[in-house]
Protein backbone atom coordinates (compact mmCIF):
# COMPACT_ATOMS: atom_id res chain seq x y z
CA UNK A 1 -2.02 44.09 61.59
CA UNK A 2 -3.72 40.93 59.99
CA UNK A 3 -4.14 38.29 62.45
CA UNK A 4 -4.30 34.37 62.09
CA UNK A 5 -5.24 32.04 64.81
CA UNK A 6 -1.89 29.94 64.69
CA UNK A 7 1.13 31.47 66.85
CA UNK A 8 4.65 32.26 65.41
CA UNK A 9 7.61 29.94 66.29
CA UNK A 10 10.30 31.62 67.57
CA UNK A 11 13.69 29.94 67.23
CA UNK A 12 16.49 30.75 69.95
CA UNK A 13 19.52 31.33 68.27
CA UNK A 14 23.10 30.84 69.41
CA UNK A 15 22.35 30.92 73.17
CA UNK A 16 25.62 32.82 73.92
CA UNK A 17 24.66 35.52 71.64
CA UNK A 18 21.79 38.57 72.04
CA UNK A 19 18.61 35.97 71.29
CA UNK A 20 17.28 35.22 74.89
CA UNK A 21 17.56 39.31 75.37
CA UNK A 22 15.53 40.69 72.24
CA UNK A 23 13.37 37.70 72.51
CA UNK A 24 12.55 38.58 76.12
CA UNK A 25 12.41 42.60 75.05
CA UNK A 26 10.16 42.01 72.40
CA UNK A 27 7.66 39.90 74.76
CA UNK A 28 8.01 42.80 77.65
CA UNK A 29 7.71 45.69 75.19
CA UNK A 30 5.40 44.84 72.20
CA UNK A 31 3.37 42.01 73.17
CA UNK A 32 0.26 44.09 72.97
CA UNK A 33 1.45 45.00 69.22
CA UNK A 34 1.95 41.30 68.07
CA UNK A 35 0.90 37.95 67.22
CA UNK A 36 1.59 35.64 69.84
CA UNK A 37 4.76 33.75 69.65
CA UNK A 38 6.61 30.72 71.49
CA UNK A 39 10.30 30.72 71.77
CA UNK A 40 11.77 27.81 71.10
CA UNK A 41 14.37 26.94 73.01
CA UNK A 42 15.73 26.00 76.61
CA UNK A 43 13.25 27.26 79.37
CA UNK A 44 15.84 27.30 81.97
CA UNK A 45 17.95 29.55 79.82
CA UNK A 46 15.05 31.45 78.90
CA UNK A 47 14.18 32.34 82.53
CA UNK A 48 17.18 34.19 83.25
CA UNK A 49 16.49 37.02 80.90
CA UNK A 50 14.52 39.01 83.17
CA UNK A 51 10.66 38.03 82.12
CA UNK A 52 8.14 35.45 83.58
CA UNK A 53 8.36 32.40 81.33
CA UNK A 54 5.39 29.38 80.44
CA UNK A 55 6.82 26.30 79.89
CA UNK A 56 4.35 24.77 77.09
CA UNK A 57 4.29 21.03 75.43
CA UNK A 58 2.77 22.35 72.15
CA UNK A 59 2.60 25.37 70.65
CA UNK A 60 -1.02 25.73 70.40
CA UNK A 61 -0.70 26.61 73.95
CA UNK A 62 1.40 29.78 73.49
CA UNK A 63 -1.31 32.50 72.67
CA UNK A 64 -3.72 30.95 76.15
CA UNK A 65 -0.02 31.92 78.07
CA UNK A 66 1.22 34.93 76.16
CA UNK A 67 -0.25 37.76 77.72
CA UNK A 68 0.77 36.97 80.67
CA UNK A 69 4.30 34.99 80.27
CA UNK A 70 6.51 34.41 77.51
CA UNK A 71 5.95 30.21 76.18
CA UNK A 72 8.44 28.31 75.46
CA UNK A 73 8.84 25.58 73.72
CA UNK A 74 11.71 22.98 75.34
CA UNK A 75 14.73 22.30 73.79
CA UNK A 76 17.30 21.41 76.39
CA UNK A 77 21.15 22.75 75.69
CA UNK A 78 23.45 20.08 76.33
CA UNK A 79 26.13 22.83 77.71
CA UNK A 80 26.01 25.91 79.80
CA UNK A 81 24.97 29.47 77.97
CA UNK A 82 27.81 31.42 78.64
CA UNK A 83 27.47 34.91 76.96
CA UNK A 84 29.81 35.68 74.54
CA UNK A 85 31.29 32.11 74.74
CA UNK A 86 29.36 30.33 71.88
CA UNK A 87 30.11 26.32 72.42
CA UNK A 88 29.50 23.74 69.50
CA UNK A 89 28.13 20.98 71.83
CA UNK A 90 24.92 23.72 71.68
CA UNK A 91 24.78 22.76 67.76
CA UNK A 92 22.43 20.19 67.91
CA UNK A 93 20.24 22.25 70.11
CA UNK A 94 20.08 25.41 67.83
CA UNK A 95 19.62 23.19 64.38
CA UNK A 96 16.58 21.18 66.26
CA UNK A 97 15.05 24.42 67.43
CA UNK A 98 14.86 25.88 63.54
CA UNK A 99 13.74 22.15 62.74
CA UNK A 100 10.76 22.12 65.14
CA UNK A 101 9.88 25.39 63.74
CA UNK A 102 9.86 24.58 60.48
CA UNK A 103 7.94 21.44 61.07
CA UNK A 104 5.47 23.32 62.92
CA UNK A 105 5.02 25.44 60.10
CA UNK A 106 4.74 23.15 57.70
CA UNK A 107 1.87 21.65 59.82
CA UNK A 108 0.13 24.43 59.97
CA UNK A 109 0.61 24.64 63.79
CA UNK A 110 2.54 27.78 63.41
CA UNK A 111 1.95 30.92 61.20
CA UNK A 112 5.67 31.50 60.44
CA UNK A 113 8.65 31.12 61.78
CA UNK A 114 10.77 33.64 63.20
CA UNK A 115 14.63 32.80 63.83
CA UNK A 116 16.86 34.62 66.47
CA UNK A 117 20.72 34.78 64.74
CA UNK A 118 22.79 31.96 64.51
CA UNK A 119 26.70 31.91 64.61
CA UNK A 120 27.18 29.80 61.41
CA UNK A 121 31.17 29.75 61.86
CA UNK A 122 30.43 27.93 65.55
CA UNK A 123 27.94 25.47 63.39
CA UNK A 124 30.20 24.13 61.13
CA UNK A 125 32.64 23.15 64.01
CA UNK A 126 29.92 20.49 64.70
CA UNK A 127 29.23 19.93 61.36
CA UNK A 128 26.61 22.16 60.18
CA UNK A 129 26.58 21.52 56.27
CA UNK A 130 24.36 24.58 55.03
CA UNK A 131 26.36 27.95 54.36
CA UNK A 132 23.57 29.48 56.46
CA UNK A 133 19.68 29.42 57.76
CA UNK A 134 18.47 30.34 54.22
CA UNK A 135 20.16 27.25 52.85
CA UNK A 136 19.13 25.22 55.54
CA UNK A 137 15.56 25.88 55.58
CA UNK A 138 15.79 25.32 52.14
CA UNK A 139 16.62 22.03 52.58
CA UNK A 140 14.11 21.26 55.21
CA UNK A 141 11.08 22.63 53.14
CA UNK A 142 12.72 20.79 49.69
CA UNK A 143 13.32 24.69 47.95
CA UNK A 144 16.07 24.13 45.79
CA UNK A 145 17.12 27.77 45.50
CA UNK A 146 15.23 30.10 48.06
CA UNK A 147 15.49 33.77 48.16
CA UNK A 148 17.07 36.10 50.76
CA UNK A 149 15.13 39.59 51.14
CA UNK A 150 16.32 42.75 53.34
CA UNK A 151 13.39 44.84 53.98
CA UNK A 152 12.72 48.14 56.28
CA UNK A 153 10.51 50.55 55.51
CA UNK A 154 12.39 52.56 53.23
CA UNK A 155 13.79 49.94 50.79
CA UNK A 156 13.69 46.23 49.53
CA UNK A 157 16.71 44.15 48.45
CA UNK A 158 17.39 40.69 46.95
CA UNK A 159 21.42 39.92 46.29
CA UNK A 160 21.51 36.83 43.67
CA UNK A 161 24.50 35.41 44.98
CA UNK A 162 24.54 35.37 48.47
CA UNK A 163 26.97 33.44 50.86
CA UNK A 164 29.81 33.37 48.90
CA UNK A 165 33.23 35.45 48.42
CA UNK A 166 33.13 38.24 45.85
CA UNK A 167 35.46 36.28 43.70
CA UNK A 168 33.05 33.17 43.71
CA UNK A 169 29.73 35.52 43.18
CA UNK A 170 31.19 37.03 40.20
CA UNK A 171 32.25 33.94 38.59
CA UNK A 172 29.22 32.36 39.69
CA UNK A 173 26.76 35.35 38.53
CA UNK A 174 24.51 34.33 35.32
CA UNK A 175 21.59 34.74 33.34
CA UNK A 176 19.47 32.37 34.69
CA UNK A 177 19.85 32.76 38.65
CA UNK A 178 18.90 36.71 38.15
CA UNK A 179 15.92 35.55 36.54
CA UNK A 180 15.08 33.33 39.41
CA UNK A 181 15.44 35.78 41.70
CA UNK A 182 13.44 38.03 40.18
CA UNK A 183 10.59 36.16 39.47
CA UNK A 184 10.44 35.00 43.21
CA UNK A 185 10.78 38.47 44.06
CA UNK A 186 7.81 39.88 42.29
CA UNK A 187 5.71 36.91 43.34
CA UNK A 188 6.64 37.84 46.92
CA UNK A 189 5.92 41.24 46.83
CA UNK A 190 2.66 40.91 45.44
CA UNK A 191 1.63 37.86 47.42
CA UNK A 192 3.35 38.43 50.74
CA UNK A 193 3.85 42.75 51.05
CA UNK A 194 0.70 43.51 48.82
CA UNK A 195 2.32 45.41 45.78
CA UNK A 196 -0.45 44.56 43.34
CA UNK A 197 2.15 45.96 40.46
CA UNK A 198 5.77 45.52 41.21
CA UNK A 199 8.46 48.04 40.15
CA UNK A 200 12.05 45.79 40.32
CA UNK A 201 15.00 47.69 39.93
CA UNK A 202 17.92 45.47 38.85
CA UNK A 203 21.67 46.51 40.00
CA UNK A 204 24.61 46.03 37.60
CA UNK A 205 27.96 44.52 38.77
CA UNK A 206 30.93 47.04 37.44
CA UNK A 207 31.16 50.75 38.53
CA UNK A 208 28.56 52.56 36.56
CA UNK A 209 27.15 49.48 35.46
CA UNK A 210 30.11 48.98 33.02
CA UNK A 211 29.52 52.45 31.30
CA UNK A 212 28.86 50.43 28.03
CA UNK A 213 31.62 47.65 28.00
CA UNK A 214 33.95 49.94 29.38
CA UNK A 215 34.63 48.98 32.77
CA UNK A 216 33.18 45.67 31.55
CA UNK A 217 30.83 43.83 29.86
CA UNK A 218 28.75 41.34 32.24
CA UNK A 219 25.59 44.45 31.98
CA UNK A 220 25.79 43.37 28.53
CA UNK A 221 25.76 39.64 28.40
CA UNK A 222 24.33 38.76 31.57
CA UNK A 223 22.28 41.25 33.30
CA UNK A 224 20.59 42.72 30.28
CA UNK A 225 19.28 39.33 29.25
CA UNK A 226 18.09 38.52 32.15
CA UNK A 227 15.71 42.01 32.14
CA UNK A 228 14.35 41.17 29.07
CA UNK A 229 13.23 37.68 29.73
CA UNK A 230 11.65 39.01 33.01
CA UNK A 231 9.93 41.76 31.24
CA UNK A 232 9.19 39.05 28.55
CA UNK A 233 7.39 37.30 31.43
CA UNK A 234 5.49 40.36 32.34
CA UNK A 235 7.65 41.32 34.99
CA UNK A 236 8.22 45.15 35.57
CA UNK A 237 12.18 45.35 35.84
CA UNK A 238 14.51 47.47 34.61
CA UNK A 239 17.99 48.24 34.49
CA UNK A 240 20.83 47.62 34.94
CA UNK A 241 21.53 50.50 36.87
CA UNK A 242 24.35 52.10 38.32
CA UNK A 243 25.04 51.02 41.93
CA UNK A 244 26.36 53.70 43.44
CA UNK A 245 23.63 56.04 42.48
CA UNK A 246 20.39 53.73 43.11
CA UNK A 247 19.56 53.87 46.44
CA UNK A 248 19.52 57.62 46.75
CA UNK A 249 15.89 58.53 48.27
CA UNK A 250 14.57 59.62 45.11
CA UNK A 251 15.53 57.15 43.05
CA UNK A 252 14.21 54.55 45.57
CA UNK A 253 10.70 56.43 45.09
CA UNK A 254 10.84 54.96 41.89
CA UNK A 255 11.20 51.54 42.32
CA UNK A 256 9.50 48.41 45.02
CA UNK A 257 12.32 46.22 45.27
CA UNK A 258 16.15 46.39 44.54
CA UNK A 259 17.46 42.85 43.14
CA UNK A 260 21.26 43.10 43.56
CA UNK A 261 24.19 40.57 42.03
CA UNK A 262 25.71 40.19 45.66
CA UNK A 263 25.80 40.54 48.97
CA UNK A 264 27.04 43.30 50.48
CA UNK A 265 25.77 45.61 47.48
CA UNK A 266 22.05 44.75 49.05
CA UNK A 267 23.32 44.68 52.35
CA UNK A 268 25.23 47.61 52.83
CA UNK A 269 22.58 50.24 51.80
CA UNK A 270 19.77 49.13 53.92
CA UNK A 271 21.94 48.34 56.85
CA UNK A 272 22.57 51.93 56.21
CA UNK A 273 19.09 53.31 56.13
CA UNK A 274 17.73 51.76 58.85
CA UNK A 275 19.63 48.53 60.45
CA UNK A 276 17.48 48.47 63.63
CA UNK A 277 14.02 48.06 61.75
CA UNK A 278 15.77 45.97 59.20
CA UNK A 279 14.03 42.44 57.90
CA UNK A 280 15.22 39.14 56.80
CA UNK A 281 12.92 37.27 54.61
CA UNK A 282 13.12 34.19 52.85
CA UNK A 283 11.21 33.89 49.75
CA UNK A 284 10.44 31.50 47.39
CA UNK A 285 9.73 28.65 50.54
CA UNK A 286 6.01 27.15 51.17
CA UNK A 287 6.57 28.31 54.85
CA UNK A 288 6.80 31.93 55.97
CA UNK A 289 10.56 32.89 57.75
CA UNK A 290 11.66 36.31 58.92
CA UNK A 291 14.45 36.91 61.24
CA UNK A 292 16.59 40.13 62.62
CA UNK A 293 19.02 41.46 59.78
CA UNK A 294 21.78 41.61 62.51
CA UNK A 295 23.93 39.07 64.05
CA UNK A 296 24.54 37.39 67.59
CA UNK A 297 26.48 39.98 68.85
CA UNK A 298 28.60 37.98 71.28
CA UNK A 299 30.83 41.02 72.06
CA UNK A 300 27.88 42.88 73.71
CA UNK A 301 26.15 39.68 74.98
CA UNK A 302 24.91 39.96 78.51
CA UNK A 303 25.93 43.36 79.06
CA UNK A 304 22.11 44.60 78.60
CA UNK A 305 22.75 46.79 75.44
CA UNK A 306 21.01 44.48 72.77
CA UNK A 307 18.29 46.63 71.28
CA UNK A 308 15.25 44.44 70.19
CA UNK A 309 13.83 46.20 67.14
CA UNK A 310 14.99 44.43 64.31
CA UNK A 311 13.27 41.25 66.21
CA UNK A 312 10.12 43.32 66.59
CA UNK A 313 9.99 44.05 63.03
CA UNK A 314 10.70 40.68 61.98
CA UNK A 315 7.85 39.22 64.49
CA UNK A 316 5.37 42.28 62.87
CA UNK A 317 5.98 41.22 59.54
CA UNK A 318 5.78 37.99 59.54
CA UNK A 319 2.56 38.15 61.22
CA UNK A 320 1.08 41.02 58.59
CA UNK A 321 2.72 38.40 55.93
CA UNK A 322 0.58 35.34 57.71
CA UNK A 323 -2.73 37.38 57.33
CA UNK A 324 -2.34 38.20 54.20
CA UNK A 325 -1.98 34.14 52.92
């Protein structure tokens, strides 16, 4: 793995949910196999998940304490961490942690940031105004329109519309936010994952991508356009292709990336694949942010079944994706 000398920030989640677990797994299991990393977060709530802990008051601290302890950064809950229980008076506490993260990246101080789920439905109770962490680090890094990526080691995806309902990302779907999409995407891929020559395969919307106008027409006057003015800009996508038949293994062979018109169609085939050494990336911000591609999990919370490899694979990339900027 490419190193850099800066740590990773590690933000802590919903503390009722699995974050404190996986973040103390991945310390205790893969430390040797990673770049050093600070959770950030509330060191007395960090300290009951089974692993010595290094209370640190910057984060160029963490890799002098991280072989033998896991750092932590301070950022004091103003309730009790009950698992499974998530409370909103912990809002302010999980927003600040992905804000001193960010920050830290931004300054250089950190090589990425990494962020432990968040339960965006117990946000908004306090209100959290961002459909979710993409948004919001978005708007802390001033990215009008960043990028979500799922990534494991079998396939990329990028949905266009993201946190919406179906009916909303259909009526919402147009020429112009594919082509964002996929222009951040093959930037990403060659900048941050090394893919000197990008192969993007674009996703249509209907069942057999609308079998000519058929089944209908929005191949035709939305998704084809936006192919051509990506290829126009020397961008290697094509499509639009069926979606029920892309993301069989050979056709993946054929392709680096998978941009997709909504959510679950990216979602639900990687998740598929391989959901434990699943990625989320953001693209498109100055900053580099991965995270697990699961949730909190507050019904298994505390019971000691949270498995920590998504958060492994998240920490791993982001440092390969540090080394190579």
């Amino acid at each position: 793995m490419a190193m850099t000398d800066a740590p990773i920030a590690l933000t802590m989640g919903d503390p009722a949910g699995i974050g404190g677990e996986i973040a103390a797994a991945a310390w205790r299991d893969a430390r040797e196999r990673l770049l050093p990393f600070a959770l950030i977060g509330d060191a007395d709530w960090a300290a009951g998940f089974g692993v010595p802990v290094a209370r640190i008051g910057r984060i160029g601290e963490a890799a002098s304490r991280f072989g033998a302890a896991l750092p932590v950064l301070d950022v004091k809950l103003a309730a009790p961490a009950i698992p499974g229980r998530p409370d909103p008076r912990n809002a302010a506490a999980v927003t600040g942690a992905i804000e001193t993260a960010t920050r830290l990246a931004l300054a250089g101080e950190a090589a990425a940031v990494v962020t432990c789920p968040i339960a965006k439905s117990v946000l908004y109770q306090a209100g959290f105004p961002h459909p979710g962490h993409t948004e919001f680090l978005g708007a802390l890094t001033g990215v009008a329109a960043p990028v979500m990526m799922l990534a494991c080691p079998g396939l990329r995806v990028v949905p266009v519309t993201v946190h919406v309902s179906l009916r909303r990302a259909i009526e919402t779907l147009e020429t112009g936010a594919i082509v964002a999409a996929g222009r951040r995407l093959a930037a990403a891929l060659t900048r941050d994952f090394g893919v000197a020559a990008p192969r993007i395969a674009v996703a249509g919307l209907n069942p057999h991508a609308g079998e000519a106008g058929a089944m209908g027409d929005e191949e035709l006057t939305i998704i084809a356009p936006a192919i051509a003015a990506l290829r126009h800009a020397g961008i290697d996508a094509f499509g639009p292709l069926p979606p029920d038949t892309m993301f069989t293994p050979a056709a993946r062979a054929g392709y680096d990336a998978a941009l997709c018109m909504y959510h679950d169609q990216a979602l639900i085939p990687l998740k598929t694949i391989d959901m434990e050494n699943g990625v989320n990336v953001t693209l498109g911000l100055p900053i580099i942010r991965t995270s697990p591609d699961h949730g909190t999990a507050f019904d298994i919370a505390g019971t000691g079944k949270a498995r920590a490899e998504s958060l492994i694979a998240a920490l791993r990339l982001a440092g390969e994706m540090a080394g190579r900027r």
